[in-house]
PDB file of N, CA and C in Angstrom:
ATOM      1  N   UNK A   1       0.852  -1.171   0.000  1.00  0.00           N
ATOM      2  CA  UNK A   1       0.000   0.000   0.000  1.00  0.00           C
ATOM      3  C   UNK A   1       0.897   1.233   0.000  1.00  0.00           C
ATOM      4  N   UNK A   2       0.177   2.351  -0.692  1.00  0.00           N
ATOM      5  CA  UNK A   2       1.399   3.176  -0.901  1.00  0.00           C
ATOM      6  C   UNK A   2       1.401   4.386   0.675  1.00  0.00           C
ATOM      7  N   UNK A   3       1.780   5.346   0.483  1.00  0.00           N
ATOM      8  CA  UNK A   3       2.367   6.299   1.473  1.00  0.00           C
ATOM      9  C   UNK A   3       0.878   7.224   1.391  1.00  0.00           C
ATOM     10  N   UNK A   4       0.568   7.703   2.722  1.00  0.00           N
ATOM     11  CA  UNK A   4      -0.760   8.465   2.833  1.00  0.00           C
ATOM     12  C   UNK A   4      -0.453   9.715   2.320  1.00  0.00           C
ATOM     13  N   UNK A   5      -2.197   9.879   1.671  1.00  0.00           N
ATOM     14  CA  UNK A   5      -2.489  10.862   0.893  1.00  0.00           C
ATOM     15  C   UNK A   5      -3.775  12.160   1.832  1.00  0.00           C
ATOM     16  N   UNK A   6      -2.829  12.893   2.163  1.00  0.00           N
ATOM     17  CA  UNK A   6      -3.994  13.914   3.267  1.00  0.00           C
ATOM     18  C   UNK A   6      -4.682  14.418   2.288  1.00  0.00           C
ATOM     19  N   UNK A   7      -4.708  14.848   1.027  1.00  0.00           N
ATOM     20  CA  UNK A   7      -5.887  15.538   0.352  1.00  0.00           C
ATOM     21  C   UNK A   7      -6.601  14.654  -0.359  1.00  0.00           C
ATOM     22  N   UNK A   8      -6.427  13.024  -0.236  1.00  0.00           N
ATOM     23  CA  UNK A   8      -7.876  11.992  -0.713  1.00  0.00           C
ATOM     24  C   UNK A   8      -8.135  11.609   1.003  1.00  0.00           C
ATOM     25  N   UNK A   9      -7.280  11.740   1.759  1.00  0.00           N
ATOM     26  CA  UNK A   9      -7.453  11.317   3.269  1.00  0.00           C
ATOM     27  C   UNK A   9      -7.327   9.853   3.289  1.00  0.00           C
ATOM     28  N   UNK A  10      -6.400   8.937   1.729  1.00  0.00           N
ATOM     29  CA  UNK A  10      -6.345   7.552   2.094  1.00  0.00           C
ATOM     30  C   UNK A  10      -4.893   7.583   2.981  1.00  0.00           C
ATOM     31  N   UNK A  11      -5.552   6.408   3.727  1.00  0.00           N
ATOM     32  CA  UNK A  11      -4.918   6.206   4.820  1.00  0.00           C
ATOM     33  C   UNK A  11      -3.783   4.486   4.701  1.00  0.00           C
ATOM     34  N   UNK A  12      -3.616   4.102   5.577  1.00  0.00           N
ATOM     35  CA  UNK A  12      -3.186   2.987   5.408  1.00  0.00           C
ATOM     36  C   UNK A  12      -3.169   2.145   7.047  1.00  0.00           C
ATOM     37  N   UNK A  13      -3.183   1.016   6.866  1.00  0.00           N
ATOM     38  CA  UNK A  13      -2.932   0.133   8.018  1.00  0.00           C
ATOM     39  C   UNK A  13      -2.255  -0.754   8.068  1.00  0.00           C
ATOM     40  N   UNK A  14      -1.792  -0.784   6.828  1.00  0.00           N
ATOM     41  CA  UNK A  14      -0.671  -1.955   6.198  1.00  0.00           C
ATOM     42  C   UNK A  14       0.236  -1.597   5.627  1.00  0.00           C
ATOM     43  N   UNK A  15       1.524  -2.157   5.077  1.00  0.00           N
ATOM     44  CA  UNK A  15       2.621  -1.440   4.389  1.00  0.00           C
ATOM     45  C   UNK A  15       3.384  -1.165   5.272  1.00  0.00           C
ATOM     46  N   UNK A  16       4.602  -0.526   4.138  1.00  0.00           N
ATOM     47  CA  UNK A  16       5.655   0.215   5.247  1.00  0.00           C
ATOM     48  C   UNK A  16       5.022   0.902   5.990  1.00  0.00           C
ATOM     49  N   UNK A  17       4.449   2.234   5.652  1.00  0.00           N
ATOM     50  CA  UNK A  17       4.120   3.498   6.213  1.00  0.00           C
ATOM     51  C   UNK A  17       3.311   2.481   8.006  1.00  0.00           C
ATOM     52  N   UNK A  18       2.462   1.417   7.515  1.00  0.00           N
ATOM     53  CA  UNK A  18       1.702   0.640   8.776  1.00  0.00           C
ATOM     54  C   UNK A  18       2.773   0.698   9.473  1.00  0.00           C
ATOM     55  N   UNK A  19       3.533  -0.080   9.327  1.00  0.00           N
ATOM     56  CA  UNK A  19       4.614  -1.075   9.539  1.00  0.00           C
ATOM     57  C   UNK A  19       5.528  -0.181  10.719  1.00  0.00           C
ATOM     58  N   UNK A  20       5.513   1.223   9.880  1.00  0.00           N
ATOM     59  CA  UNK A  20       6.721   1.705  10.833  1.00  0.00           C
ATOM     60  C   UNK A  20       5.609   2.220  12.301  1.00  0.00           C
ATOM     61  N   UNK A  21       4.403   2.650  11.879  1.00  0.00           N
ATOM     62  CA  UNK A  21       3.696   3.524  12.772  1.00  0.00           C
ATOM     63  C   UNK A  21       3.043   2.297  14.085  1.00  0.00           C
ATOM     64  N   UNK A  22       2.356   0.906  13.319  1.00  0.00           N
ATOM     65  CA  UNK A  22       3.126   0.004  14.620  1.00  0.00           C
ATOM     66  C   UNK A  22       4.023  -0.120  15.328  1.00  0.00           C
ATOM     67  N   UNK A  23       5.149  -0.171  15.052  1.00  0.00           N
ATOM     68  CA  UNK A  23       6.640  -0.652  15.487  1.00  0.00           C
ATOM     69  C   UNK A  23       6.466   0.505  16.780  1.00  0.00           C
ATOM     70  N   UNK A  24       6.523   2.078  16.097  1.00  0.00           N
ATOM     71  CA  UNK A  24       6.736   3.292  16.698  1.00  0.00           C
ATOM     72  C   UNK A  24       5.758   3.257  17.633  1.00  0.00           C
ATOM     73  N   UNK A  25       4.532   3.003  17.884  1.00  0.00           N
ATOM     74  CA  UNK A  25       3.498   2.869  19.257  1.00  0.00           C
ATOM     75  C   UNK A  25       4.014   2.323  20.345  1.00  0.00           C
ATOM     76  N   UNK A  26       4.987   1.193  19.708  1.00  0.00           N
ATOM     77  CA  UNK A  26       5.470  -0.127  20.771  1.00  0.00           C
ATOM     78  C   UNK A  26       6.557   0.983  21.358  1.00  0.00           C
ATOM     79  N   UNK A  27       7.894   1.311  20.436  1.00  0.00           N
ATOM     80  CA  UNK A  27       8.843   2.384  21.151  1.00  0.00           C
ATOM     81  C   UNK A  27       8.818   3.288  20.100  1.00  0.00           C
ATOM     82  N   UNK A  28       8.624   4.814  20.386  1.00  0.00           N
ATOM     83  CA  UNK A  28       8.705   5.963  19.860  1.00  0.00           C
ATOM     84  C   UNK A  28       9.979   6.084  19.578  1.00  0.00           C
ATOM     85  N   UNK A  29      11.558   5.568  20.618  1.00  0.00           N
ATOM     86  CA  UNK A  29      12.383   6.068  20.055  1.00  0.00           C
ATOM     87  C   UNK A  29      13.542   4.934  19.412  1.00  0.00           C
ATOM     88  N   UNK A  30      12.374   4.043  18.784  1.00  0.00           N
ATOM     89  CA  UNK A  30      13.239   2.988  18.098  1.00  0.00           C
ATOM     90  C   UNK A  30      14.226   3.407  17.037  1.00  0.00           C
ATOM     91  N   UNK A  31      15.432   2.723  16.787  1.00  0.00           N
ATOM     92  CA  UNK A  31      16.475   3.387  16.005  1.00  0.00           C
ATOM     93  C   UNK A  31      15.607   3.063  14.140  1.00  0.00           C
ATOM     94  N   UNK A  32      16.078   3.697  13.281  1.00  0.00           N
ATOM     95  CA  UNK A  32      15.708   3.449  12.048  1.00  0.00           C
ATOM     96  C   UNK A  32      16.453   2.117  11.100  1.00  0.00           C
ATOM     97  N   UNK A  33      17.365   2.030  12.260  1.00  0.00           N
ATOM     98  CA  UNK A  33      18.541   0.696  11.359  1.00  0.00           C
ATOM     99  C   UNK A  33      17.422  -0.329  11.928  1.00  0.00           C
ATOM    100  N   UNK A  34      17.057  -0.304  13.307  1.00  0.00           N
ATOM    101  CA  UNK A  34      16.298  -1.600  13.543  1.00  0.00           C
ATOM    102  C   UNK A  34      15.277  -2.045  13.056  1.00  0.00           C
ATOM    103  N   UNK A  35      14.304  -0.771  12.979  1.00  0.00           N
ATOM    104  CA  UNK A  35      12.940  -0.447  11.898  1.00  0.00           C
ATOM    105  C   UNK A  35      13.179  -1.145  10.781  1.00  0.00           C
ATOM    106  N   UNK A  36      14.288  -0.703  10.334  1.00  0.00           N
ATOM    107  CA  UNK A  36      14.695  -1.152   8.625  1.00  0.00           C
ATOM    108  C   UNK A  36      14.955  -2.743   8.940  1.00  0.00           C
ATOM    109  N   UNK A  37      15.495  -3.431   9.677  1.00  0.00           N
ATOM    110  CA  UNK A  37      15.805  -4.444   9.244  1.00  0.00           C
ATOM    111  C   UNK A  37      14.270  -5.720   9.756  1.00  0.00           C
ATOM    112  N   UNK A  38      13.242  -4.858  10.315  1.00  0.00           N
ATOM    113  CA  UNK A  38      12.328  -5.563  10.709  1.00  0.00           C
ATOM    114  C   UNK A  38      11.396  -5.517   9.484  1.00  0.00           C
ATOM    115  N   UNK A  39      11.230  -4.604   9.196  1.00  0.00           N
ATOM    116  CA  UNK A  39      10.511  -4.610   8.239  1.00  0.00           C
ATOM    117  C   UNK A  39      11.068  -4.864   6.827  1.00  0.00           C
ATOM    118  N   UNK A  40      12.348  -4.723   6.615  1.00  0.00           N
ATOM    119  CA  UNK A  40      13.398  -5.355   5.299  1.00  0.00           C
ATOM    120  C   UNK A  40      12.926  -3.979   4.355  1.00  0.00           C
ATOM    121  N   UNK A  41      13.368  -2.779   4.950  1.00  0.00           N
ATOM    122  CA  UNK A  41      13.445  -1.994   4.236  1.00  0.00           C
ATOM    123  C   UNK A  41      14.285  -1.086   4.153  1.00  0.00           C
ATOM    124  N   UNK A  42      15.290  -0.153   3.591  1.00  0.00           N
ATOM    125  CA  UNK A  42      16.478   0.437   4.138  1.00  0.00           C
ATOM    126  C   UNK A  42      16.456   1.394   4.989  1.00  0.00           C
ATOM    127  N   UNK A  43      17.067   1.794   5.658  1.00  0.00           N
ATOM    128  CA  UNK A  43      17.399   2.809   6.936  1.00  0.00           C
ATOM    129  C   UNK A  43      16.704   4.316   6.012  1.00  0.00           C
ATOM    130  N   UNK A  44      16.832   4.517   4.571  1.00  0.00           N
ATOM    131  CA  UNK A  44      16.681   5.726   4.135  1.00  0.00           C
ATOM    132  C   UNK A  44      15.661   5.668   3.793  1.00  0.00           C
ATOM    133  N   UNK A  45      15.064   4.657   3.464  1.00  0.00           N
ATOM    134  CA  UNK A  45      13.270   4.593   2.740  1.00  0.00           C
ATOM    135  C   UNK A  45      12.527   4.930   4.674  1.00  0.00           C
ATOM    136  N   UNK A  46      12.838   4.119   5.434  1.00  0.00           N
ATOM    137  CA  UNK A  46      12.495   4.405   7.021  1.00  0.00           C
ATOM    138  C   UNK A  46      12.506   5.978   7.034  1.00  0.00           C
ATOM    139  N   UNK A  47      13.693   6.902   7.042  1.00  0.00           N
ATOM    140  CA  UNK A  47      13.823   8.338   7.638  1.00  0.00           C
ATOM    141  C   UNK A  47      12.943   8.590   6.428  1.00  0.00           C
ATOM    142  N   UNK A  48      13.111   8.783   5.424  1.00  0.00           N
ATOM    143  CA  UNK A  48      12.212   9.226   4.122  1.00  0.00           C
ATOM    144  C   UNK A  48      10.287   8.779   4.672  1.00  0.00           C
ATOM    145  N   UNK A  49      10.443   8.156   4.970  1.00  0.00           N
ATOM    146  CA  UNK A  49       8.559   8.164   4.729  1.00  0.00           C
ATOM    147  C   UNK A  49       8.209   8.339   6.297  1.00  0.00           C
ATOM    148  N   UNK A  50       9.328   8.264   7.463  1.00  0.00           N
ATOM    149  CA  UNK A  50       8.909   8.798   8.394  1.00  0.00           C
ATOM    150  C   UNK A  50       8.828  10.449   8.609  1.00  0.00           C
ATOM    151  N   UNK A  51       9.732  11.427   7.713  1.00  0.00           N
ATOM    152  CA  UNK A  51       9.324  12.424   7.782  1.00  0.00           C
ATOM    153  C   UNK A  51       8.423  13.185   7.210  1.00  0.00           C
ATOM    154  N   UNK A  52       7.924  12.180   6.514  1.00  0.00           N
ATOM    155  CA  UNK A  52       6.867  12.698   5.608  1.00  0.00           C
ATOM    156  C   UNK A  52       5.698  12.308   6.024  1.00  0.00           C
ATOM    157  N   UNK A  53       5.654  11.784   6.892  1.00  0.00           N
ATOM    158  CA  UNK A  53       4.507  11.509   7.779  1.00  0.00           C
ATOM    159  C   UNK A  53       4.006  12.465   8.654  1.00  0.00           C
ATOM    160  N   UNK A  54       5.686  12.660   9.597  1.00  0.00           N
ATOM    161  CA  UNK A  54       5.490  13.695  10.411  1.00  0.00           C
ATOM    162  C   UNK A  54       5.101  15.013  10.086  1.00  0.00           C
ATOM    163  N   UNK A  55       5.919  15.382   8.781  1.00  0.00           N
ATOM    164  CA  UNK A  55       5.599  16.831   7.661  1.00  0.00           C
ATOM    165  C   UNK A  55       3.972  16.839   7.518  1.00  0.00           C
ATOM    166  N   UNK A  56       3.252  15.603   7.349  1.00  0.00           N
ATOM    167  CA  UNK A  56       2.090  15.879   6.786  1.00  0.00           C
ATOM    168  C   UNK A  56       0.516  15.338   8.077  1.00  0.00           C
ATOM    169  N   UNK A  57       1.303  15.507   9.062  1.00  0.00           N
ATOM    170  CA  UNK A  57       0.643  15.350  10.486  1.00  0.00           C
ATOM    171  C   UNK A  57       0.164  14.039  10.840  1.00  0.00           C
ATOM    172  N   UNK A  58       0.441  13.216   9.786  1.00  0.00           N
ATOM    173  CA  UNK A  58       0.356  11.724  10.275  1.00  0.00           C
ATOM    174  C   UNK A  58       0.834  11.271  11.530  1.00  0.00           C
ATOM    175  N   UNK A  59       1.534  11.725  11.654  1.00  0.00           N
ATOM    176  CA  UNK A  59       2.472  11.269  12.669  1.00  0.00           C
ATOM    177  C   UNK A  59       3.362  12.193  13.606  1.00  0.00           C
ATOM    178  N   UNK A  60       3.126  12.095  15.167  1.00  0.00           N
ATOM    179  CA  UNK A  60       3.335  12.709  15.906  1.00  0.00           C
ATOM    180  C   UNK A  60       4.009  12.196  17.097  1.00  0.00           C
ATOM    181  N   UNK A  61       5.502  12.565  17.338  1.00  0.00           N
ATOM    182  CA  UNK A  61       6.064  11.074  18.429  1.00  0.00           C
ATOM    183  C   UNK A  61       5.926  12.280  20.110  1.00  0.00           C
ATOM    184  N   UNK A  62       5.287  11.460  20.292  1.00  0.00           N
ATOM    185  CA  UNK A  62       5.409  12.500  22.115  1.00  0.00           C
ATOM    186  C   UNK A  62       5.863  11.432  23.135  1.00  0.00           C
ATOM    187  N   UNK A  63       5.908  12.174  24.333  1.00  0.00           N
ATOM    188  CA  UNK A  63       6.300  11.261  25.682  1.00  0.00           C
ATOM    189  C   UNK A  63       5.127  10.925  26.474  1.00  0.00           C
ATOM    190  N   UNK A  64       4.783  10.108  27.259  1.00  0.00           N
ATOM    191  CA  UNK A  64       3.421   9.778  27.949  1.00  0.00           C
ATOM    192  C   UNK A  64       4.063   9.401  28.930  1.00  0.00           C
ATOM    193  N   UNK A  65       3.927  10.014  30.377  1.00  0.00           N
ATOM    194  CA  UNK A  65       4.605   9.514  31.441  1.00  0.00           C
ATOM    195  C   UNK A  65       3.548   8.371  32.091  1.00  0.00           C
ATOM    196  N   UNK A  66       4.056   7.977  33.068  1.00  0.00           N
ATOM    197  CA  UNK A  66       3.223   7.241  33.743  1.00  0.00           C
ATOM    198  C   UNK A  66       2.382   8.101  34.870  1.00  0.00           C
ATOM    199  N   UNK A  67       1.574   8.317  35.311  1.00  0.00           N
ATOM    200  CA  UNK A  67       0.849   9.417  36.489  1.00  0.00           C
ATOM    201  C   UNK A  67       1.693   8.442  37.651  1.00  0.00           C
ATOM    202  N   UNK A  68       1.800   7.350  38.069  1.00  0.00           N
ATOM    203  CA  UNK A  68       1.959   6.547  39.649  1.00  0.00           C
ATOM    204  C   UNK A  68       3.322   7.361  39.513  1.00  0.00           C
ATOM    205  N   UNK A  69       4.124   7.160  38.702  1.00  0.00           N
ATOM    206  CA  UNK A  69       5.781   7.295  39.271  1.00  0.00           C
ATOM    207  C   UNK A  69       5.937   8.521  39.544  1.00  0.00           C
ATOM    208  N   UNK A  70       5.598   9.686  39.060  1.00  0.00           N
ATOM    209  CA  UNK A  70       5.459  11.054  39.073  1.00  0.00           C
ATOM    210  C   UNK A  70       4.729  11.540  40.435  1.00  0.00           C
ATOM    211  N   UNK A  71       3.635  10.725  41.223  1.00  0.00           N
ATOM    212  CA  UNK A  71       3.253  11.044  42.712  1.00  0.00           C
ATOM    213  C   UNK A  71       2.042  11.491  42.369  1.00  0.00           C
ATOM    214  N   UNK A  72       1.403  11.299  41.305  1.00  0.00           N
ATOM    215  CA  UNK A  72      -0.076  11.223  40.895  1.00  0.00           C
ATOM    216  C   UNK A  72      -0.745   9.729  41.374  1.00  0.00           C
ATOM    217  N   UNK A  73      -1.495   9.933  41.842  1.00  0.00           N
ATOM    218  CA  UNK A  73      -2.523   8.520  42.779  1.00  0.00           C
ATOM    219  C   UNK A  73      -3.558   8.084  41.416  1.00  0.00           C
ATOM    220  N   UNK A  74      -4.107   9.301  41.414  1.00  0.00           N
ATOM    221  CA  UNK A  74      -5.694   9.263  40.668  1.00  0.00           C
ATOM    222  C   UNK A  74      -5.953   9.453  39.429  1.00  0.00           C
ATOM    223  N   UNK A  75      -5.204   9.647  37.858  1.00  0.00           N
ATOM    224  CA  UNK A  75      -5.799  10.109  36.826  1.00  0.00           C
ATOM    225  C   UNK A  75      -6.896   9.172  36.395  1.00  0.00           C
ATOM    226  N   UNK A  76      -7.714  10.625  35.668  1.00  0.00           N
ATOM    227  CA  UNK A  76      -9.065  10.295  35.328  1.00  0.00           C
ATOM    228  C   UNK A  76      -9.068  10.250  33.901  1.00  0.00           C
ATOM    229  N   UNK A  77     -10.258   9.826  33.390  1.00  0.00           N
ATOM    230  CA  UNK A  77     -10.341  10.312  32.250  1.00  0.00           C
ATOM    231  C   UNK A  77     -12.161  10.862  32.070  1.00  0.00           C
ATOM    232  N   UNK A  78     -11.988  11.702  31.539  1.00  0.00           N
ATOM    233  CA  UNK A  78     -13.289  13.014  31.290  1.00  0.00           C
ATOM    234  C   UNK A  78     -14.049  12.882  29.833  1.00  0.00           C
ATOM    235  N   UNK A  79     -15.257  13.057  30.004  1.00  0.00           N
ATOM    236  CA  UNK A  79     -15.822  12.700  28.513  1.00  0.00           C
ATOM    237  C   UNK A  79     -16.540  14.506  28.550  1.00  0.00           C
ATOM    238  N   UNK A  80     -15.827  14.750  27.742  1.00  0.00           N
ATOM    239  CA  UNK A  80     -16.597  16.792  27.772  1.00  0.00           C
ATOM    240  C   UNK A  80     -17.300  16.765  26.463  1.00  0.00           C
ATOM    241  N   UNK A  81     -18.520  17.584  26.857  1.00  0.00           N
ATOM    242  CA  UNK A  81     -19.748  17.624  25.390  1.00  0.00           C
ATOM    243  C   UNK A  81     -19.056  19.213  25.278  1.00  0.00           C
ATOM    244  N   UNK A  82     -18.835  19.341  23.759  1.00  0.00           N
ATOM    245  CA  UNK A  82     -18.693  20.724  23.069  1.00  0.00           C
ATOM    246  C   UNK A  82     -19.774  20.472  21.958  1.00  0.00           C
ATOM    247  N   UNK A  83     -19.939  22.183  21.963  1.00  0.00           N
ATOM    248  CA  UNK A  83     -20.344  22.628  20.368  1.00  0.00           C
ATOM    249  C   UNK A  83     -19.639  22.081  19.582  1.00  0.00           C
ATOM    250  N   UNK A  84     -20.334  22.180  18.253  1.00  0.00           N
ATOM    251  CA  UNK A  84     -19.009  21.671  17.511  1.00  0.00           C
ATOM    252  C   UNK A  84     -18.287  22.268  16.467  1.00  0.00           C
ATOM    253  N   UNK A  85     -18.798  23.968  16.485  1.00  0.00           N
ATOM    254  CA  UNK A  85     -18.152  25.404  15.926  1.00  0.00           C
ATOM    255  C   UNK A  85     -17.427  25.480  17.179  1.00  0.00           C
ATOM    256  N   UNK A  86     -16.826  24.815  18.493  1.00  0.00           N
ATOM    257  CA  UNK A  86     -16.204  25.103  19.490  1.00  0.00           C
ATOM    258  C   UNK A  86     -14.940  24.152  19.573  1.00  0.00           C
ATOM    259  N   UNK A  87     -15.123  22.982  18.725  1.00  0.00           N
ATOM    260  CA  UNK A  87     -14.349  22.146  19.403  1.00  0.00           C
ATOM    261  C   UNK A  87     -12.767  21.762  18.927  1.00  0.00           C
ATOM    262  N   UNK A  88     -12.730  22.486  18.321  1.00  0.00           N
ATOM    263  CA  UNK A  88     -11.009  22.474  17.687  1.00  0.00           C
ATOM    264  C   UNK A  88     -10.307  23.697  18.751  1.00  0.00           C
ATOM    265  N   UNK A  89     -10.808  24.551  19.152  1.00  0.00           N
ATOM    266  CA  UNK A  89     -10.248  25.488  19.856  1.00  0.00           C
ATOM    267  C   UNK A  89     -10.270  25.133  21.608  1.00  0.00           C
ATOM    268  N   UNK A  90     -11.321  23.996  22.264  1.00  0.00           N
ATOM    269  CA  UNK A  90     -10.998  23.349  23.133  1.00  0.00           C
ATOM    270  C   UNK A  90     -10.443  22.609  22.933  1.00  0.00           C
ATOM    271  N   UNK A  91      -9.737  21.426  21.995  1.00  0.00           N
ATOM    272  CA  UNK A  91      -8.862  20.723  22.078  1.00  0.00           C
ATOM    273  C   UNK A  91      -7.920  21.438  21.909  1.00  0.00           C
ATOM    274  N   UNK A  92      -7.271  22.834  21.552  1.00  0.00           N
ATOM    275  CA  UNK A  92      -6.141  23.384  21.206  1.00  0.00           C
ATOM    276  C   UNK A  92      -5.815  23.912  22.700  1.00  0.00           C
ATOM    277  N   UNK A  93      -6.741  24.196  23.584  1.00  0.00           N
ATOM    278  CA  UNK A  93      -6.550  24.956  25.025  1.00  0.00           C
ATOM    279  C   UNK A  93      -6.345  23.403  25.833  1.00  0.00           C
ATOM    280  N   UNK A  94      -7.002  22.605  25.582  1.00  0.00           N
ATOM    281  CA  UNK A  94      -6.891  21.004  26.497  1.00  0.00           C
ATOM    282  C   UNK A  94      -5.790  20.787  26.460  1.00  0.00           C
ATOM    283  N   UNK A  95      -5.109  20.761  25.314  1.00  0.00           N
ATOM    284  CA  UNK A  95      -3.536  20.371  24.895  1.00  0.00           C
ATOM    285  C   UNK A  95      -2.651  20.673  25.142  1.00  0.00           C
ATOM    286  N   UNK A  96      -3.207  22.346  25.659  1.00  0.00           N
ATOM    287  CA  UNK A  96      -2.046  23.216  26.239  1.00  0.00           C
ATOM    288  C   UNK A  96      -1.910  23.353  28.249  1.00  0.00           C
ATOM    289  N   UNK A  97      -2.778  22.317  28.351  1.00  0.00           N
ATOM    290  CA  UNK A  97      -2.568  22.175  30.021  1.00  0.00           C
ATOM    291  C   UNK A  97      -2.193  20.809  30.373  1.00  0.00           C
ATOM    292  N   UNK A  98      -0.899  21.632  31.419  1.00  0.00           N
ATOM    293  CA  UNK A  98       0.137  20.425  31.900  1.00  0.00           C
ATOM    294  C   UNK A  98      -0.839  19.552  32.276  1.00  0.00           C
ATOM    295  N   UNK A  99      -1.384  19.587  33.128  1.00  0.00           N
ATOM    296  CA  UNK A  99      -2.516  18.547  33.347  1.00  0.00           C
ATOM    297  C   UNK A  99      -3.500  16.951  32.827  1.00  0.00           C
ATOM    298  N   UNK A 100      -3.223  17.512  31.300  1.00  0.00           N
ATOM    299  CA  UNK A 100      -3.810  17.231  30.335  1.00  0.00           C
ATOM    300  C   UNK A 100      -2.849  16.060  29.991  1.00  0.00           C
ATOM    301  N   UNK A 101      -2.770  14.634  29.782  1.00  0.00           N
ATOM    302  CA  UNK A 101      -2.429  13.653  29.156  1.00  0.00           C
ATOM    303  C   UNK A 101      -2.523  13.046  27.902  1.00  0.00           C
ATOM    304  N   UNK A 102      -3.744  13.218  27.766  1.00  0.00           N
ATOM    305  CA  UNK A 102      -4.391  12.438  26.340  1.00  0.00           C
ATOM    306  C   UNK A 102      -5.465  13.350  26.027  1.00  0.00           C
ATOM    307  N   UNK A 103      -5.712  13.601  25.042  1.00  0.00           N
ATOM    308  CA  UNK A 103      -7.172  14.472  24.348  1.00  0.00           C
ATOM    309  C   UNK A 103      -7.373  13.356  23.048  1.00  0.00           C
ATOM    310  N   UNK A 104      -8.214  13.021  23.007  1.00  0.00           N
ATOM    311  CA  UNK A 104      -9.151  12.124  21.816  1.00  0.00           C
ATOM    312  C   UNK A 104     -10.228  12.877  21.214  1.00  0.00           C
ATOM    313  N   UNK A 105     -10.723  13.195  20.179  1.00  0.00           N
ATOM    314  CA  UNK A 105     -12.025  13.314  19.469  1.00  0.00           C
ATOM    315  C   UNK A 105     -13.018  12.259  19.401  1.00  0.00           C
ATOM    316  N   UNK A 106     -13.703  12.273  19.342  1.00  0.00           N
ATOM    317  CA  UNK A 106     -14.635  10.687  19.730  1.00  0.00           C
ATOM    318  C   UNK A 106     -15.711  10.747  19.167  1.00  0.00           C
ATOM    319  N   UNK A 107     -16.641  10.191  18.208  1.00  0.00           N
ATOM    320  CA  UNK A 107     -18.026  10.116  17.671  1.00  0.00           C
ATOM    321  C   UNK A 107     -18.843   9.358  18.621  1.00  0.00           C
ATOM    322  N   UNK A 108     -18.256   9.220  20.047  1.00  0.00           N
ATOM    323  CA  UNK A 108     -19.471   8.205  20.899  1.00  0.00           C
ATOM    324  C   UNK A 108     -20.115   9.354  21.795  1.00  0.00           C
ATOM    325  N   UNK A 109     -20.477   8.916  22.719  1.00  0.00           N
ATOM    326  CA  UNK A 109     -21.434   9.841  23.322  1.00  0.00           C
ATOM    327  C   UNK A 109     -20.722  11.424  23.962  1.00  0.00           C
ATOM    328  N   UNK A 110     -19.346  11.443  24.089  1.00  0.00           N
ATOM    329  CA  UNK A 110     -18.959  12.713  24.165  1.00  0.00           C
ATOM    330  C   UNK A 110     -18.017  13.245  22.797  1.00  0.00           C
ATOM    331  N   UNK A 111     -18.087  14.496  22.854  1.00  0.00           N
ATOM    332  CA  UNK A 111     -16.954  15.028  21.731  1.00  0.00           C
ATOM    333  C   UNK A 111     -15.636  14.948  21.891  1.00  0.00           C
ATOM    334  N   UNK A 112     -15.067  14.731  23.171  1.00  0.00           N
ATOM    335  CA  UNK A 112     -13.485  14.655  23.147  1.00  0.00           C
ATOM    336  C   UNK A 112     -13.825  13.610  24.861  1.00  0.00           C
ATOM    337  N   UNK A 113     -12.738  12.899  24.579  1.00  0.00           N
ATOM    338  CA  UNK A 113     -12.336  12.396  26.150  1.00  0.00           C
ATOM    339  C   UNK A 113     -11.060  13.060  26.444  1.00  0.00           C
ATOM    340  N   UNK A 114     -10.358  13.269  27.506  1.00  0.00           N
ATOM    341  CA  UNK A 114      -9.264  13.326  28.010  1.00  0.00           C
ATOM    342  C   UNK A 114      -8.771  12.998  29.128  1.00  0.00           C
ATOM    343  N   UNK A 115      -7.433  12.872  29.449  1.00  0.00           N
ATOM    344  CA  UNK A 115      -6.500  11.639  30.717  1.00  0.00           C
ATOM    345  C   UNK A 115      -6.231  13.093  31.210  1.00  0.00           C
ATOM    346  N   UNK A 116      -6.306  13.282  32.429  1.00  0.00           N
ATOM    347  CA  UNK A 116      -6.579  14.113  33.012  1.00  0.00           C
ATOM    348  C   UNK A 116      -5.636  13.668  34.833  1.00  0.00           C
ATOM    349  N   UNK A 117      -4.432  14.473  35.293  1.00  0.00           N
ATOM    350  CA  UNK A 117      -3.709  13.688  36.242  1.00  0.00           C
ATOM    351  C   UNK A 117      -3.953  14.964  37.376  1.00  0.00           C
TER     352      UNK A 117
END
């Protein structure tokens, strides 16, 4: 399958482009020689379609701590109802508080969940 296309919005779940964005869930800061040799593809096709992922917002590598080790007891997670002429600009303010862990968009019964420590 080929490399995602943001202006048809095809996506992929298979392929390299899959391939690396699995691997990367498991460790974000896996080396690209190892990537490459798991998937049998070269170290430069790896940096090549991983930055073009990242360039085209596919792909986003962050840190996720753990809340216990840090001296957090309790994180929650919150299901918040927005407008929905509102809701790109609360996820842009959600995102921007330390607090804030995870923000999701969600089509189930709330508009965004978030991990909340």
């Amino acid at each position: 399958m080929g490399d995602f296309d943001p202006a048809t919005g095809g996506g992929f779940s298979s392929g390299h482009p899959g391939q690396i964005i699995s691997h990367m869930q498991e460790d974000g800061r896996i080396p690209f020689v190892k990537l490459s040799e798991m998937i049998g593809i070269t170290e430069g096709t790896i940096r090549r379609k991983y930055k073009k992922m990242v360039a085209n917002g596919v792909l986003k590598v962050t840190a996720i701590s753990n809340p216990h080790a840090i001296g957090f007891d309790a994180p929650a997670f919150i299901g918040i109802n927005v407008d929905h002429h509102h809701l790109e600009s609360v996820v842009k303010k959600l995102t921007k508080m330390p607090e804030v862990q995870f923000v999701a968009v969600t089509t189930g019964p709330h508009e965004i969940i978030a991990q909340v420590i």
